[in-house]
N, C-alpha and C. Protein backbone atom coordinates (compact mmCIF):
# COMPACT_ATOMS: atom_id res chain seq x y z
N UNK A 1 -97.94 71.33 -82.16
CA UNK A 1 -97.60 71.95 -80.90
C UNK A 1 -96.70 73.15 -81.17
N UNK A 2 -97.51 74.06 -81.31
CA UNK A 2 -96.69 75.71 -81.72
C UNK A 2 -95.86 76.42 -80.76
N UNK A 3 -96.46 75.64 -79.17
CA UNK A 3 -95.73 76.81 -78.37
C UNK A 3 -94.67 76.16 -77.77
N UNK A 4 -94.45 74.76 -77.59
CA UNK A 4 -93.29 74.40 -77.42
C UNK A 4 -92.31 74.43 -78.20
N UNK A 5 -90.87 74.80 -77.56
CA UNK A 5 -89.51 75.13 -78.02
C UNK A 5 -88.89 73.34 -77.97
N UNK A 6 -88.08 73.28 -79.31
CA UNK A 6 -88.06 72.33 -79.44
C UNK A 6 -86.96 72.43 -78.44
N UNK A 7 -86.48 70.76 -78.00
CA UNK A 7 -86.07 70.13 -76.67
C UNK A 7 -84.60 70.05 -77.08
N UNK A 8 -83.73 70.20 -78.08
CA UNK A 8 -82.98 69.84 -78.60
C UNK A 8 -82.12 71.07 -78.90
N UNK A 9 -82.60 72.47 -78.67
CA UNK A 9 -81.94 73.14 -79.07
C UNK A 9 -81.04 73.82 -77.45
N UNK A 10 -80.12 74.32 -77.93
CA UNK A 10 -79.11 74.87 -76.60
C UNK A 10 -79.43 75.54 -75.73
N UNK A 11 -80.51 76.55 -76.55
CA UNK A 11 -81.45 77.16 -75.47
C UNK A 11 -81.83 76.26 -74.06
N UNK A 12 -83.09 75.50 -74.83
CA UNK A 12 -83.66 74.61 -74.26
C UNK A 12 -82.80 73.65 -72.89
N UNK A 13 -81.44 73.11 -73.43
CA UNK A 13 -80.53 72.19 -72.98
C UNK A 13 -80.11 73.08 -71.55
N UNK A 14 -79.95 74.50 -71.65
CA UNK A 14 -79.08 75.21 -70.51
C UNK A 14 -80.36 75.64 -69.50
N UNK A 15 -81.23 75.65 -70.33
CA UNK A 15 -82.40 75.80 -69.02
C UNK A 15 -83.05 74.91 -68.28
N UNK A 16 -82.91 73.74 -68.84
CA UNK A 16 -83.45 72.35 -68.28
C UNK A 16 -82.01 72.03 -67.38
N UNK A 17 -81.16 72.07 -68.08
CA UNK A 17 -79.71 71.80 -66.78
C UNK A 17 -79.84 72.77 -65.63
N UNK A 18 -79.96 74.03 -65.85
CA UNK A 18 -79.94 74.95 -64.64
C UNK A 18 -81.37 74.35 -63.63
N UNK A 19 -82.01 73.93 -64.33
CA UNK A 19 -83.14 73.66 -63.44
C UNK A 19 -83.29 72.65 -63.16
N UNK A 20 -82.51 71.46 -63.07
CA UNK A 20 -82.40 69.61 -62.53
C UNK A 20 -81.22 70.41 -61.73
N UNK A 21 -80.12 71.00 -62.00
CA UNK A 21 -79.06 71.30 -60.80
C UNK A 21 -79.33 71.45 -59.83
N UNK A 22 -80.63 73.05 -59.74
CA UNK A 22 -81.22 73.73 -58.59
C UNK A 22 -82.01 72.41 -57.62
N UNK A 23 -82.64 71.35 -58.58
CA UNK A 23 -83.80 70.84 -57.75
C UNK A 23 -82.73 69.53 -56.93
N UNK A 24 -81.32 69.60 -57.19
CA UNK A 24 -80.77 68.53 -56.60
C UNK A 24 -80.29 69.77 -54.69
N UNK A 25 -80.59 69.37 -54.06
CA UNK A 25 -81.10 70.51 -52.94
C UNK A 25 -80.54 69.23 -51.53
N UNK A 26 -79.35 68.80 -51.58
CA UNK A 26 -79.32 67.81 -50.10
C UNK A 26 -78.56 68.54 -49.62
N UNK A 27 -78.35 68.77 -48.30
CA UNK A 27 -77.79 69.38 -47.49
C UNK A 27 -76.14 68.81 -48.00
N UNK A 28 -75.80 68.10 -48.50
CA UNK A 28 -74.83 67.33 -48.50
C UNK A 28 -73.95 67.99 -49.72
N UNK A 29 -74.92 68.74 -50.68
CA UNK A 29 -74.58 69.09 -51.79
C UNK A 29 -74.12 70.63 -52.20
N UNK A 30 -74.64 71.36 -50.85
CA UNK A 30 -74.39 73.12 -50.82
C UNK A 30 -73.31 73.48 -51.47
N UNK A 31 -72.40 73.10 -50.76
CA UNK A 31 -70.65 73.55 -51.87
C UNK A 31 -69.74 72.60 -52.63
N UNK A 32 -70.76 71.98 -53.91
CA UNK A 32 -70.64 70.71 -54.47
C UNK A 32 -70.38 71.66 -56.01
N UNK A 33 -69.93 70.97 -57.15
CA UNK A 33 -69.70 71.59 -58.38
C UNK A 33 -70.99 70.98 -59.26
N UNK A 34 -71.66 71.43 -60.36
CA UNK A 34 -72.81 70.68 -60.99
C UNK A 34 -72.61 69.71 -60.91
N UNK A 35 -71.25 68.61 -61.46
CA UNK A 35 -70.91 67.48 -61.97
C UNK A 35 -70.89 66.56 -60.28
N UNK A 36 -70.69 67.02 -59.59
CA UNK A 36 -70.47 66.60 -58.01
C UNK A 36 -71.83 66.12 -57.82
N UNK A 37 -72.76 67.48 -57.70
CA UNK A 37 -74.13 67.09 -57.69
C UNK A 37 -74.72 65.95 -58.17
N UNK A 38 -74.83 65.92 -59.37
CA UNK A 38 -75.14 64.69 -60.23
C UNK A 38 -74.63 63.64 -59.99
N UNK A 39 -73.70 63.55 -59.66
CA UNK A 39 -72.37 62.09 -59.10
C UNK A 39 -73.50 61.40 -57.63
N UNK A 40 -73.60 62.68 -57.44
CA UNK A 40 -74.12 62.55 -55.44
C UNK A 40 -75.27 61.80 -55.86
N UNK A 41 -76.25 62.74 -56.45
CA UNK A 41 -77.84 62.26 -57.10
C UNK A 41 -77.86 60.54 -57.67
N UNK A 42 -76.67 60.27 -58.09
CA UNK A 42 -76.80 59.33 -58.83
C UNK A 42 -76.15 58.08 -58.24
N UNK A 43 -75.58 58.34 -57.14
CA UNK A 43 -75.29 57.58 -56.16
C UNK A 43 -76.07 57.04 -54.81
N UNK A 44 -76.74 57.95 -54.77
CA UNK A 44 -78.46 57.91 -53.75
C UNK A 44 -79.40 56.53 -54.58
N UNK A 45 -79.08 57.63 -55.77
CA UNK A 45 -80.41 56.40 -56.35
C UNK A 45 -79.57 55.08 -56.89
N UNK A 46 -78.44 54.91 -57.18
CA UNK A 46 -77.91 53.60 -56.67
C UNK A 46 -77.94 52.84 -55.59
N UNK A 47 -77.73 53.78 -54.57
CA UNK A 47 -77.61 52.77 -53.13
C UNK A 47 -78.76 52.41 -52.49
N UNK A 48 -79.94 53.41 -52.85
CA UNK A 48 -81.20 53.44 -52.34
C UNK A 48 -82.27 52.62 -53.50
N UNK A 49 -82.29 52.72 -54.60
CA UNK A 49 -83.30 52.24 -55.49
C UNK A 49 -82.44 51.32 -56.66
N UNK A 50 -81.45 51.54 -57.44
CA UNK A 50 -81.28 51.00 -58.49
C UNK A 50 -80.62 49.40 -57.76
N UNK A 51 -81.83 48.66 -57.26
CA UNK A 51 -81.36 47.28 -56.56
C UNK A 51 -81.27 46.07 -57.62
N UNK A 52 -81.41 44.88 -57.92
CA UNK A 52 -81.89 43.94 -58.98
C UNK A 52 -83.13 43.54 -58.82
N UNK A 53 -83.92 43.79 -57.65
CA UNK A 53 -85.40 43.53 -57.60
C UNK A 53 -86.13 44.69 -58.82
N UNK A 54 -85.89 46.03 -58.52
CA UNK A 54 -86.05 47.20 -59.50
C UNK A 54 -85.11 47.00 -60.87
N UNK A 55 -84.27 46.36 -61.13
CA UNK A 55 -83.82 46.11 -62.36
C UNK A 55 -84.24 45.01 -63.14
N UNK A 56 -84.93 44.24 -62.53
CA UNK A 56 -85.78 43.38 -62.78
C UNK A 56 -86.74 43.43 -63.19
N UNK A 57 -87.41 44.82 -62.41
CA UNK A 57 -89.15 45.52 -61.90
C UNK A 57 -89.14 46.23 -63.64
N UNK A 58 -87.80 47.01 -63.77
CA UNK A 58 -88.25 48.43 -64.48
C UNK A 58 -86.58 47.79 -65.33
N UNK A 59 -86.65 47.20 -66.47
CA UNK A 59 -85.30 47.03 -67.41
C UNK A 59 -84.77 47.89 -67.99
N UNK A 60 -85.50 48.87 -68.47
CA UNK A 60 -85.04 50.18 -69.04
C UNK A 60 -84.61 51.49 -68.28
N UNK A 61 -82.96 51.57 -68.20
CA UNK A 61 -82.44 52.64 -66.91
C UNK A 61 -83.16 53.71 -67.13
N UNK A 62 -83.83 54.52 -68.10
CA UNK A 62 -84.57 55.89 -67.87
C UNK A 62 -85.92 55.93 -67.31
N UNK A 63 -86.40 54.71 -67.69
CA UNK A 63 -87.77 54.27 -66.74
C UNK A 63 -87.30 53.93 -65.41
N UNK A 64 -86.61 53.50 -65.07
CA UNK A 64 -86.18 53.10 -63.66
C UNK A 64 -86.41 54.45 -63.01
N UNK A 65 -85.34 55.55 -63.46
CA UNK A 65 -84.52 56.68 -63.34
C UNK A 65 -85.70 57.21 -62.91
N UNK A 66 -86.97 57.13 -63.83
CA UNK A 66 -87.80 58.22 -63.70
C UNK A 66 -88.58 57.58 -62.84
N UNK A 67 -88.93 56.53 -62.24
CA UNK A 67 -89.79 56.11 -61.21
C UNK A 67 -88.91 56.17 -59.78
N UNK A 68 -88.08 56.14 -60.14
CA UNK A 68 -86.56 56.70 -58.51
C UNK A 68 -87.43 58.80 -58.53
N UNK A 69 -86.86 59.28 -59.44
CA UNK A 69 -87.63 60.94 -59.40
C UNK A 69 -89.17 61.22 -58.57
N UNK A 70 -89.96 60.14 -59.60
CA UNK A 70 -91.32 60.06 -58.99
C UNK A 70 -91.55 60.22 -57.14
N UNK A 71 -90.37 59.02 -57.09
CA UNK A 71 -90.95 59.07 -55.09
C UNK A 71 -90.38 59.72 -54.57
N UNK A 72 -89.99 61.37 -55.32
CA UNK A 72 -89.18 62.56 -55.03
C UNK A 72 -88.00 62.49 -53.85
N UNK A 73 -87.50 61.87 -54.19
CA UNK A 73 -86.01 62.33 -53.70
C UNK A 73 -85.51 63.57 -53.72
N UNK A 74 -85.61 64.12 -54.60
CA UNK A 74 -85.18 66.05 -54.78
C UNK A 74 -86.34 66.23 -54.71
N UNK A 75 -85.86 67.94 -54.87
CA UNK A 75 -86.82 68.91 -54.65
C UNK A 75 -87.09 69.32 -56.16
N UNK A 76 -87.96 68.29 -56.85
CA UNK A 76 -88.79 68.83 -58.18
C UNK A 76 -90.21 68.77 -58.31
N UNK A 77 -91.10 69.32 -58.92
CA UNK A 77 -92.26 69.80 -58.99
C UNK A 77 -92.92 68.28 -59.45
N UNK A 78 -94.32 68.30 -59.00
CA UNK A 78 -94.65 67.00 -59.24
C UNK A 78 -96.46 66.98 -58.85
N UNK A 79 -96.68 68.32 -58.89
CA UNK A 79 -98.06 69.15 -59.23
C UNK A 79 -98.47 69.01 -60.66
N UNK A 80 -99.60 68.69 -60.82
CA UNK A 80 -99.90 69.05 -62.55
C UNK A 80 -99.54 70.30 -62.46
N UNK A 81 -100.22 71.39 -61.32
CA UNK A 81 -99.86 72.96 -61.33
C UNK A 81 -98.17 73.09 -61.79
N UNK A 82 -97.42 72.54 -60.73
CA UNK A 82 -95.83 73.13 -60.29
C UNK A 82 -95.18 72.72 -61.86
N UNK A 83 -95.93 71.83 -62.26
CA UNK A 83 -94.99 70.67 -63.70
C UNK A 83 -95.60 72.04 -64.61
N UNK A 84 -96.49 72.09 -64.87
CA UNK A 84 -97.08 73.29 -66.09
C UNK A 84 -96.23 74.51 -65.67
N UNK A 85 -96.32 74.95 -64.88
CA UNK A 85 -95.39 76.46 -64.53
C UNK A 85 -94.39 76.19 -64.76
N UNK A 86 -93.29 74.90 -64.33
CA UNK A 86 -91.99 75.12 -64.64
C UNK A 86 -91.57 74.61 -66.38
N UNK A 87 -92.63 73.93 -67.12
CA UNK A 87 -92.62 73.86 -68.45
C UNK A 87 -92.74 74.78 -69.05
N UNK A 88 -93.69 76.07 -68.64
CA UNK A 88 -93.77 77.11 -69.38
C UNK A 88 -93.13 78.07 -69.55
N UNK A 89 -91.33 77.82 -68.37
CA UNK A 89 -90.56 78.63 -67.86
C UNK A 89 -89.33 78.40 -68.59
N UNK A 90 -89.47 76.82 -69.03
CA UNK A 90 -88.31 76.02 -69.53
C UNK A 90 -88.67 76.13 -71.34
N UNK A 91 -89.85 76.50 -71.74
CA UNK A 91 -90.05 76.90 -73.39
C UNK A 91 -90.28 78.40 -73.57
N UNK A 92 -90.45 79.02 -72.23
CA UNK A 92 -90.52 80.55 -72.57
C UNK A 92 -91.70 80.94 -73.18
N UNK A 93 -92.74 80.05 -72.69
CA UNK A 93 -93.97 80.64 -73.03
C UNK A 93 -95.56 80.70 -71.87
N UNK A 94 -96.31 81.22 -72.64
CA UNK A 94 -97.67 81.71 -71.59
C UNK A 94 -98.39 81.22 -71.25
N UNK A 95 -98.32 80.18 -72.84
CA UNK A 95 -99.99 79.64 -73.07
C UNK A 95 -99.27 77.69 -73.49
N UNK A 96 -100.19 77.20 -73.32
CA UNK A 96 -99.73 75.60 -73.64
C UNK A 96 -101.60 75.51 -73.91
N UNK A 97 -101.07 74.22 -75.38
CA UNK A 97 -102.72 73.77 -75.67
C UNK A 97 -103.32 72.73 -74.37
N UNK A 98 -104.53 72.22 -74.44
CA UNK A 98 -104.72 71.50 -73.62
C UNK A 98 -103.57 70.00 -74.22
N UNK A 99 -103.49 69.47 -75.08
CA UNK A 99 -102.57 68.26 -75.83
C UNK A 99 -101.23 68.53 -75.22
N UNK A 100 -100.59 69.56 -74.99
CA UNK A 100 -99.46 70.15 -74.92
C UNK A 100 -99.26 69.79 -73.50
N UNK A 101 -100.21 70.57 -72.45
CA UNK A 101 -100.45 70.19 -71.30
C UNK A 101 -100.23 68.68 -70.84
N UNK A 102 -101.33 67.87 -71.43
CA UNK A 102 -101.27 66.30 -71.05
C UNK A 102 -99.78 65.83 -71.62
N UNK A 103 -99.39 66.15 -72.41
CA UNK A 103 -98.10 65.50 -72.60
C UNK A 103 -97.17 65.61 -72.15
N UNK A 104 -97.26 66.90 -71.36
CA UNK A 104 -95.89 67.28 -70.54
C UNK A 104 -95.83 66.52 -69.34
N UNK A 105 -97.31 66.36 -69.02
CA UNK A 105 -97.61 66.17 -67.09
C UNK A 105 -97.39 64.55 -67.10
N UNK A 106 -97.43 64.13 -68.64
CA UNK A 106 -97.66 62.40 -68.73
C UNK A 106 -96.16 61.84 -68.67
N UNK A 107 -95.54 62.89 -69.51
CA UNK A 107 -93.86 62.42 -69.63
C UNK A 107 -92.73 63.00 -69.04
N UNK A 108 -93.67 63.75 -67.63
CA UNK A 108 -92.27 64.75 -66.73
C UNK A 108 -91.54 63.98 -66.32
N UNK A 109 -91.55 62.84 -65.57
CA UNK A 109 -90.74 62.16 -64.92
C UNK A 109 -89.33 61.50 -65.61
N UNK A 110 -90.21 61.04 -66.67
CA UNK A 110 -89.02 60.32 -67.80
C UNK A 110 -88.49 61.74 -68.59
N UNK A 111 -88.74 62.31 -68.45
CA UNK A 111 -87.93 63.92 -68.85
C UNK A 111 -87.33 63.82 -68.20
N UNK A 112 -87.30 64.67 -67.18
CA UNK A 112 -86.50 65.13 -66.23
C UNK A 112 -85.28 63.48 -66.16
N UNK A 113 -85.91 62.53 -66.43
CA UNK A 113 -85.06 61.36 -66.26
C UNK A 113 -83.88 61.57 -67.54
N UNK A 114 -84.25 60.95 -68.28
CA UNK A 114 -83.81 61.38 -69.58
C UNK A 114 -82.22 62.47 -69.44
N UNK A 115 -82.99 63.91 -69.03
CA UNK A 115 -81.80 65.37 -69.12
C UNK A 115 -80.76 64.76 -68.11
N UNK A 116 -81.10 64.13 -66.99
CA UNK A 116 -80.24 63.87 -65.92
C UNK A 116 -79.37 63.02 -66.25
N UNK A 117 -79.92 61.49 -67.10
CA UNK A 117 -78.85 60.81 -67.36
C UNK A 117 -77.58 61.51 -68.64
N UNK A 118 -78.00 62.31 -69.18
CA UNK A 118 -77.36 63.06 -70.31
C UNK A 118 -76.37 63.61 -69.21
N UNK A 119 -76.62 64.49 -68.01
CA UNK A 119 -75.92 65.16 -67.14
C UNK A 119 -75.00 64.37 -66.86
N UNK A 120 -75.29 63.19 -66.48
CA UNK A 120 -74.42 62.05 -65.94
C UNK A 120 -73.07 61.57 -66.58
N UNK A 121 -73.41 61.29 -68.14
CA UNK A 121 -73.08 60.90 -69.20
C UNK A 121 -71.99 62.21 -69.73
């Protein structure tokens, strides 16, 4: 996979943060600090989803995390289209193989899960 930027580098890290910040979007959150945001985000999906029926359902908190994302709570992309455009925005590139493609659209959720709990953390 040539055209993806690996995930690990700082580049990568400040553009995936700027872009889970933007998609945290509650009216509640307008004049909130990043770290506020995330606090807020992560308190929703406590009070609303992370129950013991779902801790039960889903044992692993980033799988949980990412099936709480799935039934979009924020405002993140969740198009094969919207997921490919904002991947190609977040590696800085044009073109993605078809392999490249399926892997992104297969593991957005637990991505985006994943960067958030790091945010958290």
């Amino acid at each position: 996979m040539k055209n993806l930027k690996r995930t690990n580098t700082n580049e990568y890290k400040n553009s995936i943060k700027t872009f889970l910040i933007d998609c945290i979007d509650f009216e509640e959150c307008e004049n909130l600090s990043d770290t506020d945001k995330v606090d807020y985000l992560f308190n929703q999906y406590n009070e609303t989803f992370n129950h013991a029926y779902n801790v039960k359902r889903i044992p692993n908190e980033c799988d949980r995390f990412a099936d709480y994302l799935a039934g979009l709570p924020i405002n993140i992309p969740y198009t094969y289209f919207e997921i490919l455009k904002t991947a190609k925005q977040l590696h800085k590139t044009d073109t993605l193989t078809e392999t490249e493609e399926n892997k992104i659209i297969k593991n957005w959720f637990k991505h985006c899960a994943l960067h958030y709990i790091k945010l958290k953390n």
